[in-house]
Structure formats: structure tokens, C-alpha cells
C-alpha atoms as a PDB file:
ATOM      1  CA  UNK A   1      -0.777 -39.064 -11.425  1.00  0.00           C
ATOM      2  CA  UNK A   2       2.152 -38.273 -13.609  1.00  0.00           C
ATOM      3  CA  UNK A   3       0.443 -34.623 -14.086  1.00  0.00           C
ATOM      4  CA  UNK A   4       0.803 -34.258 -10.333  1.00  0.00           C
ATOM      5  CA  UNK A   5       4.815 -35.642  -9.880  1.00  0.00           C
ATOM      6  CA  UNK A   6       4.924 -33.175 -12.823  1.00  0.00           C
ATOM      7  CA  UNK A   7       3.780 -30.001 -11.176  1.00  0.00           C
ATOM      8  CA  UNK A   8       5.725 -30.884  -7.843  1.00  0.00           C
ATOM      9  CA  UNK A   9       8.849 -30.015 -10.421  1.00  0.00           C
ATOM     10  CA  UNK A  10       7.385 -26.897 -11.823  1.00  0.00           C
ATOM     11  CA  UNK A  11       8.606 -24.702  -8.962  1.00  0.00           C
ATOM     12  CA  UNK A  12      11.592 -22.099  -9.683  1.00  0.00           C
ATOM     13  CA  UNK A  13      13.937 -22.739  -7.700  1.00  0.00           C
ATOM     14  CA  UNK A  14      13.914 -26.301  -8.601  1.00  0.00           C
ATOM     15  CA  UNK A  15      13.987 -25.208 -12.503  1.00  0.00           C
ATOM     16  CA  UNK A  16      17.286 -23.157 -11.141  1.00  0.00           C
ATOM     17  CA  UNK A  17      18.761 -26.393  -9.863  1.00  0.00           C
ATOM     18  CA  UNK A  18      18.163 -28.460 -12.602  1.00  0.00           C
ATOM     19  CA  UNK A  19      19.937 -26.013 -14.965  1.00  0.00           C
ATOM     20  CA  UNK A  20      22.847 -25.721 -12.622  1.00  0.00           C
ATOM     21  CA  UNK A  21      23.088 -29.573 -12.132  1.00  0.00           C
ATOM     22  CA  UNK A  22      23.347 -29.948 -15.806  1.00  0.00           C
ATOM     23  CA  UNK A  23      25.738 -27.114 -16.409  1.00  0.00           C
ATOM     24  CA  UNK A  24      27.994 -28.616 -13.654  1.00  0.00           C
ATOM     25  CA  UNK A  25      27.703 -31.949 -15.395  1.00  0.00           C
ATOM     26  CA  UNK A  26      28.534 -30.979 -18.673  1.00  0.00           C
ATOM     27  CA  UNK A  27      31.460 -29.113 -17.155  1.00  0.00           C
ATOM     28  CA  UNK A  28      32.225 -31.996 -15.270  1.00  0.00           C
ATOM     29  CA  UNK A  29      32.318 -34.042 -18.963  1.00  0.00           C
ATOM     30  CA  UNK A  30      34.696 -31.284 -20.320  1.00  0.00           C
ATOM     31  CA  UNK A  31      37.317 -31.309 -17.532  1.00  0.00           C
ATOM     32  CA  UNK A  32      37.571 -34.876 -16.976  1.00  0.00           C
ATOM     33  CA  UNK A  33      36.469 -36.322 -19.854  1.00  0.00           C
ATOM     34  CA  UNK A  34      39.236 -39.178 -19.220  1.00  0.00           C
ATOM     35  CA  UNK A  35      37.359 -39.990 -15.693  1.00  0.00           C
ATOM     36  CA  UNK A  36      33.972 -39.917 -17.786  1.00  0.00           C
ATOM     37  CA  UNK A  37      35.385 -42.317 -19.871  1.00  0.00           C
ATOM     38  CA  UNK A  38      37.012 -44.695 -18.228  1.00  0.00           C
ATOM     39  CA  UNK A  39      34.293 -44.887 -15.288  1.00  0.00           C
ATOM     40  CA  UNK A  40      31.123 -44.346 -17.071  1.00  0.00           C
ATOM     41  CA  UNK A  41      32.043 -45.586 -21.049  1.00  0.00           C
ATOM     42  CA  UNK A  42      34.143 -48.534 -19.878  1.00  0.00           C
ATOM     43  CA  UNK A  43      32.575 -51.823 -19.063  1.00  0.00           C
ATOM     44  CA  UNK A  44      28.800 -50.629 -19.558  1.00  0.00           C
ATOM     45  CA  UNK A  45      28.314 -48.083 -22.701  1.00  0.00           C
ATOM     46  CA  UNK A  46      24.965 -47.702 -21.571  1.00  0.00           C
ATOM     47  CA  UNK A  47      25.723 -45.551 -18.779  1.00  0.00           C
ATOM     48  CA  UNK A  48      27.172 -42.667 -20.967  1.00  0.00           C
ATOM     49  CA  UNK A  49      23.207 -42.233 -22.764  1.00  0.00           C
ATOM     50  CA  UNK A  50      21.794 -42.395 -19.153  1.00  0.00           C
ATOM     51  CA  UNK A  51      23.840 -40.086 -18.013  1.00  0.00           C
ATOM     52  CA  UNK A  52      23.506 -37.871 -21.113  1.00  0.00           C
ATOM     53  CA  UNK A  53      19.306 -38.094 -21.188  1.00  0.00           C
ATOM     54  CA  UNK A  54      19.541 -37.075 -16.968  1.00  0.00           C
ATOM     55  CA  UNK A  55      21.589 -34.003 -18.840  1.00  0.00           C
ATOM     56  CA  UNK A  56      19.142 -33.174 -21.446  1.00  0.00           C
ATOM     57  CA  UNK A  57      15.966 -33.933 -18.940  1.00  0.00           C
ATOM     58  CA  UNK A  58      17.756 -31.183 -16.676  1.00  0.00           C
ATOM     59  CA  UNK A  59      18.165 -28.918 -19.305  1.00  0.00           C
ATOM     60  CA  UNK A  60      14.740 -29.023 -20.568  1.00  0.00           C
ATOM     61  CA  UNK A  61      12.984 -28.201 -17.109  1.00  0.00           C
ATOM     62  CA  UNK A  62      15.661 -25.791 -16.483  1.00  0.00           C
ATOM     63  CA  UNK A  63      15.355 -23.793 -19.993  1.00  0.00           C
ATOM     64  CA  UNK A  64      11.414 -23.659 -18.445  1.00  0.00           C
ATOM     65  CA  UNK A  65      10.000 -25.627 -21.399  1.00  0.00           C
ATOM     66  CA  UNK A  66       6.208 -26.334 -20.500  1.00  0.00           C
ATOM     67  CA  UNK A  67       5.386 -29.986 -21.721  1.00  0.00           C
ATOM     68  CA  UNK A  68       1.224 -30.367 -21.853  1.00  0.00           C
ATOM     69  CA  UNK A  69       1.087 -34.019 -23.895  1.00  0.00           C
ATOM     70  CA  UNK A  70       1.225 -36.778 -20.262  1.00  0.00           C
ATOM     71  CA  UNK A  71       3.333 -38.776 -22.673  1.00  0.00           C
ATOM     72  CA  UNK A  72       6.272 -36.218 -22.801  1.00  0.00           C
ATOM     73  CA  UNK A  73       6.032 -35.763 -19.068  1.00  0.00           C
ATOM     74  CA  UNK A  74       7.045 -39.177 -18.794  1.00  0.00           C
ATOM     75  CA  UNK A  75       9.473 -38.929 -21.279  1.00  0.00           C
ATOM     76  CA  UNK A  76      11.431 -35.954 -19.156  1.00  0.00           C
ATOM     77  CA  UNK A  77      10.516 -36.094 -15.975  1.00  0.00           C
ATOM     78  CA  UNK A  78      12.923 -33.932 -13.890  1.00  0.00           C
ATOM     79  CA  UNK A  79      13.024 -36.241 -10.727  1.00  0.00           C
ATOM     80  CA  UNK A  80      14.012 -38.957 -13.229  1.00  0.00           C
ATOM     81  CA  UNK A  81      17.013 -36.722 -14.301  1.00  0.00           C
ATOM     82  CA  UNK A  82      17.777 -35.717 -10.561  1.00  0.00           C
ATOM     83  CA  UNK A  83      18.051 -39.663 -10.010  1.00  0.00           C
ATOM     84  CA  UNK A  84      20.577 -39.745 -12.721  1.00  0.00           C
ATOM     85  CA  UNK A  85      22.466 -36.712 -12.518  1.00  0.00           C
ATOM     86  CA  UNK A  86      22.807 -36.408  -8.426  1.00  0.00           C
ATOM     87  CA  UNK A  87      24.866 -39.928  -8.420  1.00  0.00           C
ATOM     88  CA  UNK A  88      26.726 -39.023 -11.583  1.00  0.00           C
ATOM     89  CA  UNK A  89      28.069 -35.717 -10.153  1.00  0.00           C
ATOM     90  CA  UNK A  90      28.780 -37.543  -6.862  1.00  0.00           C
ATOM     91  CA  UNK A  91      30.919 -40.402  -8.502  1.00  0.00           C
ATOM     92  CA  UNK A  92      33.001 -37.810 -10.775  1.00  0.00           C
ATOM     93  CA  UNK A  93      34.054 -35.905  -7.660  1.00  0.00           C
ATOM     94  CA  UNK A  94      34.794 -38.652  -6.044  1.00  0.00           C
ATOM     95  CA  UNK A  95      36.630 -40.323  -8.560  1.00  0.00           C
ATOM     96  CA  UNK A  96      38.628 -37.346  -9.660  1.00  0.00           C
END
């Protein structure tokens, strides 16, 4: 099963996206790191390393890195990253 929500990610164009969505995330850091900061690092710490393993789950299936071991599949799953990264971006823009 995970081999098969796997593959569904293994398309190009979604590779594409995922590198752009974590490019315009780390730019997003960069610019308003003070937004990042106070929305994200405030209260809850914890949201900074989600948000920061959505970014390095995107960047991994973006690069095009083929994981075989099921285990590491789970580990960065890219729909896992889209969950994390999609909101993220959203709440940046909105904030700033």
C-alpha cells in the first residue's frame, strides 16, 4: 500500500511542484523570517520542524531521489509534505 501512494507521486510534473513549493517556502523563510517567527516559532516550537521536514520531504522528491527501502517511503512521503507545505505557504501570504 505505501508502494502504491508512493508511485502516485512519482510523476514529473508533480516532482516539478514539489521543488517549486519548497523553493517558494524557503524564500518565503528568507523574506519574512519575522512572520515565520512570530507565527510559526511562537507559542508552538514544534511547528518550525514540521514545517522544515514538509521542506526537506519536497526537496527530496523534487531533486528525483528514488527511495526503494518501504520504510523511507514512509519516512518522505511527498503527499505528507504537500499537507504541510500547501497550508504553510497559504498562512505566510496571508499573514504578510
Amino acid at each position: 500500500m505505501i508502494n502504491s501512494l508512493y508511485q502516485l507521486t512519482r510523476k514529473g510534473w508533480l516532482q516539478a511542484l514539489s521543488f517549486i513549493l519548497s523553493i517558494a517556502m524557503f524564500a518565503m523563510i528568507l523574506l519574512y523570517s519575522n512572520t515565520f517567527a512570530l507565527y510559526f516559532g511562537g507559542k508552538i516550537p514544534y511547528l518550525v520542524a514540521g514545517v522544515f521536514y514538509g521542506m526537506l520531504i519536497l526537496f527530496v522528491h523534487g531533486f528525483g531521489f528514488e527511495i526503494k527501502s518501504t520504510r523511507w517511503q514512509v519516512v518522505f512521503m511527498p503527499l505528507l509534505g504537500y499537507i504541510i507545505i500547501l497550508p504553510s505557504l497559504i498562512a505566510l501570504v496571508v499573514l504578510h
